[in-house]
C-alpha atoms as a PDB file:
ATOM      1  CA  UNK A   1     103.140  88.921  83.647  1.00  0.00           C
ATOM      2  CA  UNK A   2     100.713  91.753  84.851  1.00  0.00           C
ATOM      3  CA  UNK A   3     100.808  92.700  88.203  1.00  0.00           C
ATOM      4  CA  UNK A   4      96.900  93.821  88.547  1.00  0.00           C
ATOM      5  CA  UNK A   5      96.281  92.639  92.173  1.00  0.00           C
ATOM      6  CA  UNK A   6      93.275  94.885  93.528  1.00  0.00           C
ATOM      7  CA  UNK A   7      93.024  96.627  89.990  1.00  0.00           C
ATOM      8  CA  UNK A   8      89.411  98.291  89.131  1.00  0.00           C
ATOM      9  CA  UNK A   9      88.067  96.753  86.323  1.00  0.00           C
ATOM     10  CA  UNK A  10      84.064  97.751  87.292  1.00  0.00           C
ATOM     11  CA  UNK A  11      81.929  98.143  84.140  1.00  0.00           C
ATOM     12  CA  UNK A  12      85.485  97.907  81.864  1.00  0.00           C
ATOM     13  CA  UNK A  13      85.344  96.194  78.494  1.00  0.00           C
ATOM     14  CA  UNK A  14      87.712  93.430  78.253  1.00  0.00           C
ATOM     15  CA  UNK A  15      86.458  91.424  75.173  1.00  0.00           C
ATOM     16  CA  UNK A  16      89.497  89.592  73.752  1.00  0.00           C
ATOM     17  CA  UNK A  17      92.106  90.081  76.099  1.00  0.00           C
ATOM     18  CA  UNK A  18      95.104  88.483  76.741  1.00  0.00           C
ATOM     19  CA  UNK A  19      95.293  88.349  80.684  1.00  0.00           C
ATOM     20  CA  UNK A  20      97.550  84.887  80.698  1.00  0.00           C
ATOM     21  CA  UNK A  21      99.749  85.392  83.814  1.00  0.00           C
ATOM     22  CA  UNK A  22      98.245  88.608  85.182  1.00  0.00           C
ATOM     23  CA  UNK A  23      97.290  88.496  88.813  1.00  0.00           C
ATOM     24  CA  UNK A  24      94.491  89.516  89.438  1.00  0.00           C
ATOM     25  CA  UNK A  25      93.864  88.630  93.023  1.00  0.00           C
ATOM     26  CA  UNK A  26      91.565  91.047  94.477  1.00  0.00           C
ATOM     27  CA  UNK A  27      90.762  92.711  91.212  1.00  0.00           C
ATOM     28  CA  UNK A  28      86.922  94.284  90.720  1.00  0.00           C
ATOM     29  CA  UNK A  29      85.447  92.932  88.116  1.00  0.00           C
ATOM     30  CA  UNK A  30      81.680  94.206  88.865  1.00  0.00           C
ATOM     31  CA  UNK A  31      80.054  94.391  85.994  1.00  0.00           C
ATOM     32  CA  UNK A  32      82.823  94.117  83.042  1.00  0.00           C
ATOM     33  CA  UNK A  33      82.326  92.414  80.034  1.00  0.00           C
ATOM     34  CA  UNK A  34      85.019  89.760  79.772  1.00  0.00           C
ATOM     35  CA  UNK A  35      83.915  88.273  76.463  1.00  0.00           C
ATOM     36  CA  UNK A  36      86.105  86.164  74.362  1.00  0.00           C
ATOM     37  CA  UNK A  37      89.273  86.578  76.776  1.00  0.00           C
ATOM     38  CA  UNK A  38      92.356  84.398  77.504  1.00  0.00           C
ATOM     39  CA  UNK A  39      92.488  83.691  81.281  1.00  0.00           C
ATOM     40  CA  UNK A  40      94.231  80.413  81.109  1.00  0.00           C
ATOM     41  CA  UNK A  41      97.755  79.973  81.721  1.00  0.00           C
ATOM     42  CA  UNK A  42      98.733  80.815  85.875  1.00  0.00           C
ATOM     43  CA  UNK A  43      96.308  83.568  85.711  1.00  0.00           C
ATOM     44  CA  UNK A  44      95.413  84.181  89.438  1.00  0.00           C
ATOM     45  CA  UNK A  45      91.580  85.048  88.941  1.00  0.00           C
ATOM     46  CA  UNK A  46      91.268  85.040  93.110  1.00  0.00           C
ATOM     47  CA  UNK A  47      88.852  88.605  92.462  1.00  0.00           C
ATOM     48  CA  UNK A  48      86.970  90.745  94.909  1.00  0.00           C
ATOM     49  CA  UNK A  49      83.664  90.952  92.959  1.00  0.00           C
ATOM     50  CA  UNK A  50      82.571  89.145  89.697  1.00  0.00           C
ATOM     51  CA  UNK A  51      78.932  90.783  90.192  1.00  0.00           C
ATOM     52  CA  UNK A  52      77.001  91.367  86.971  1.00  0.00           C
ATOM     53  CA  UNK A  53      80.446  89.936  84.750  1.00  0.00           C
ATOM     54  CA  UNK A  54      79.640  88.595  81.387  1.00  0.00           C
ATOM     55  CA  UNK A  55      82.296  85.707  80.711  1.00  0.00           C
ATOM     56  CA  UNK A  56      80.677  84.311  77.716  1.00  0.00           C
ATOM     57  CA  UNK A  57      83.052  82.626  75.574  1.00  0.00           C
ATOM     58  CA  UNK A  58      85.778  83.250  77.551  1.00  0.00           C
ATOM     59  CA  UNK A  59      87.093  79.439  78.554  1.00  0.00           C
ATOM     60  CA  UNK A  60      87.449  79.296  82.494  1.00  0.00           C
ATOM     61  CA  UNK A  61      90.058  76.343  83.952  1.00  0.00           C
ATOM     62  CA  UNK A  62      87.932  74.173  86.692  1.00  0.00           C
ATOM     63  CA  UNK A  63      89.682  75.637  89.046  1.00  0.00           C
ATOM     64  CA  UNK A  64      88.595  79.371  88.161  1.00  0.00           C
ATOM     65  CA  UNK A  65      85.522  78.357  87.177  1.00  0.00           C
ATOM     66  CA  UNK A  66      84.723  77.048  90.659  1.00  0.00           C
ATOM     67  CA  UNK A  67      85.660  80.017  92.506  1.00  0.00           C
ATOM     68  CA  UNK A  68      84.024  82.520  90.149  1.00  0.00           C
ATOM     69  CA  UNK A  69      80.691  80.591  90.525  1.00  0.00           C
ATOM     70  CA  UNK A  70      81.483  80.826  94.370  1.00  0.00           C
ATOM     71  CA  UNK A  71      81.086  84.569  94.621  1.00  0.00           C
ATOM     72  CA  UNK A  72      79.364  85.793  91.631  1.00  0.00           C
ATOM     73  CA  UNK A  73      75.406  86.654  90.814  1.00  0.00           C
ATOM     74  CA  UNK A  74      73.383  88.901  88.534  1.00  0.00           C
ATOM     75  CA  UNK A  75      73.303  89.726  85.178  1.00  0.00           C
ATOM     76  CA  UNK A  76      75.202  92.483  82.914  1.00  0.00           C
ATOM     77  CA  UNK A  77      73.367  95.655  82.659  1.00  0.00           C
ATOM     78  CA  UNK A  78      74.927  95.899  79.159  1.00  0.00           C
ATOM     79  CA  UNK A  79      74.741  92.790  77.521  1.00  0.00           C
ATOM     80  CA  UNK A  80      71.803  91.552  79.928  1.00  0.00           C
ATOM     81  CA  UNK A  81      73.449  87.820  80.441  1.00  0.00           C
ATOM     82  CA  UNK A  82      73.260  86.278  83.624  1.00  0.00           C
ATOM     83  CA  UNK A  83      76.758  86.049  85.236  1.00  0.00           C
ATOM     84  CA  UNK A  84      76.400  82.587  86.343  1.00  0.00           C
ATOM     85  CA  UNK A  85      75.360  81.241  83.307  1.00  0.00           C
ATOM     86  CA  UNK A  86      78.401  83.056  81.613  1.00  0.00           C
ATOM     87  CA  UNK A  87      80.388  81.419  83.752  1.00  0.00           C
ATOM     88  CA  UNK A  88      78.515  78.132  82.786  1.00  0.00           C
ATOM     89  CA  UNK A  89      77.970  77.411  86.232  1.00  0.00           C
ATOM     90  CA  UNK A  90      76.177  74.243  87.744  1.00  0.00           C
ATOM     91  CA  UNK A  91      75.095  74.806  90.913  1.00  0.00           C
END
């Protein structure tokens, strides 16, 4: 359990991590590259900012995936993907 509640993770590189359990309510994620990471689990993924966030291949539960689509837009200035359709949002 990681207690990351209103950590800054803007423009951090995240590919592959393990963040099963970690709280990250509140958490800036503006920009970071969360490829290939495990999320699942309890994870509390309630963030402040998912602008310009690159989640490709990093499996979101419905749940997650509903409230990142909620508040997040743009595209990664360093991988240039659209954060939405990281996210493999619908709307």
């Amino acid at each position: 359990d990681a207690g990351l509640a209103g950590a800054d993770f803007t423009g951090a590189v995240l590919t592959q991590a393990n963040l099963e359990l970690a709280q990250l309510t509140g958490a800036d994620l503006t920009n970071a590259i969360v490829t290939e990471a495990y999320i699942n689990g309890t994870t509390k993924l309630e963030v402040k900012s998912a602008d310009g966030a690159d989640f490709t291949d990093t499996p979101l539960r419905k749940d997650q995936q509903m409230y990142l689509c909620g508040i997040a837009k743009g595209t990664n200035p360093v991988t240039k993907v659209d954060t939405r359709e990281s996210m493999a949002c619908t709307d």
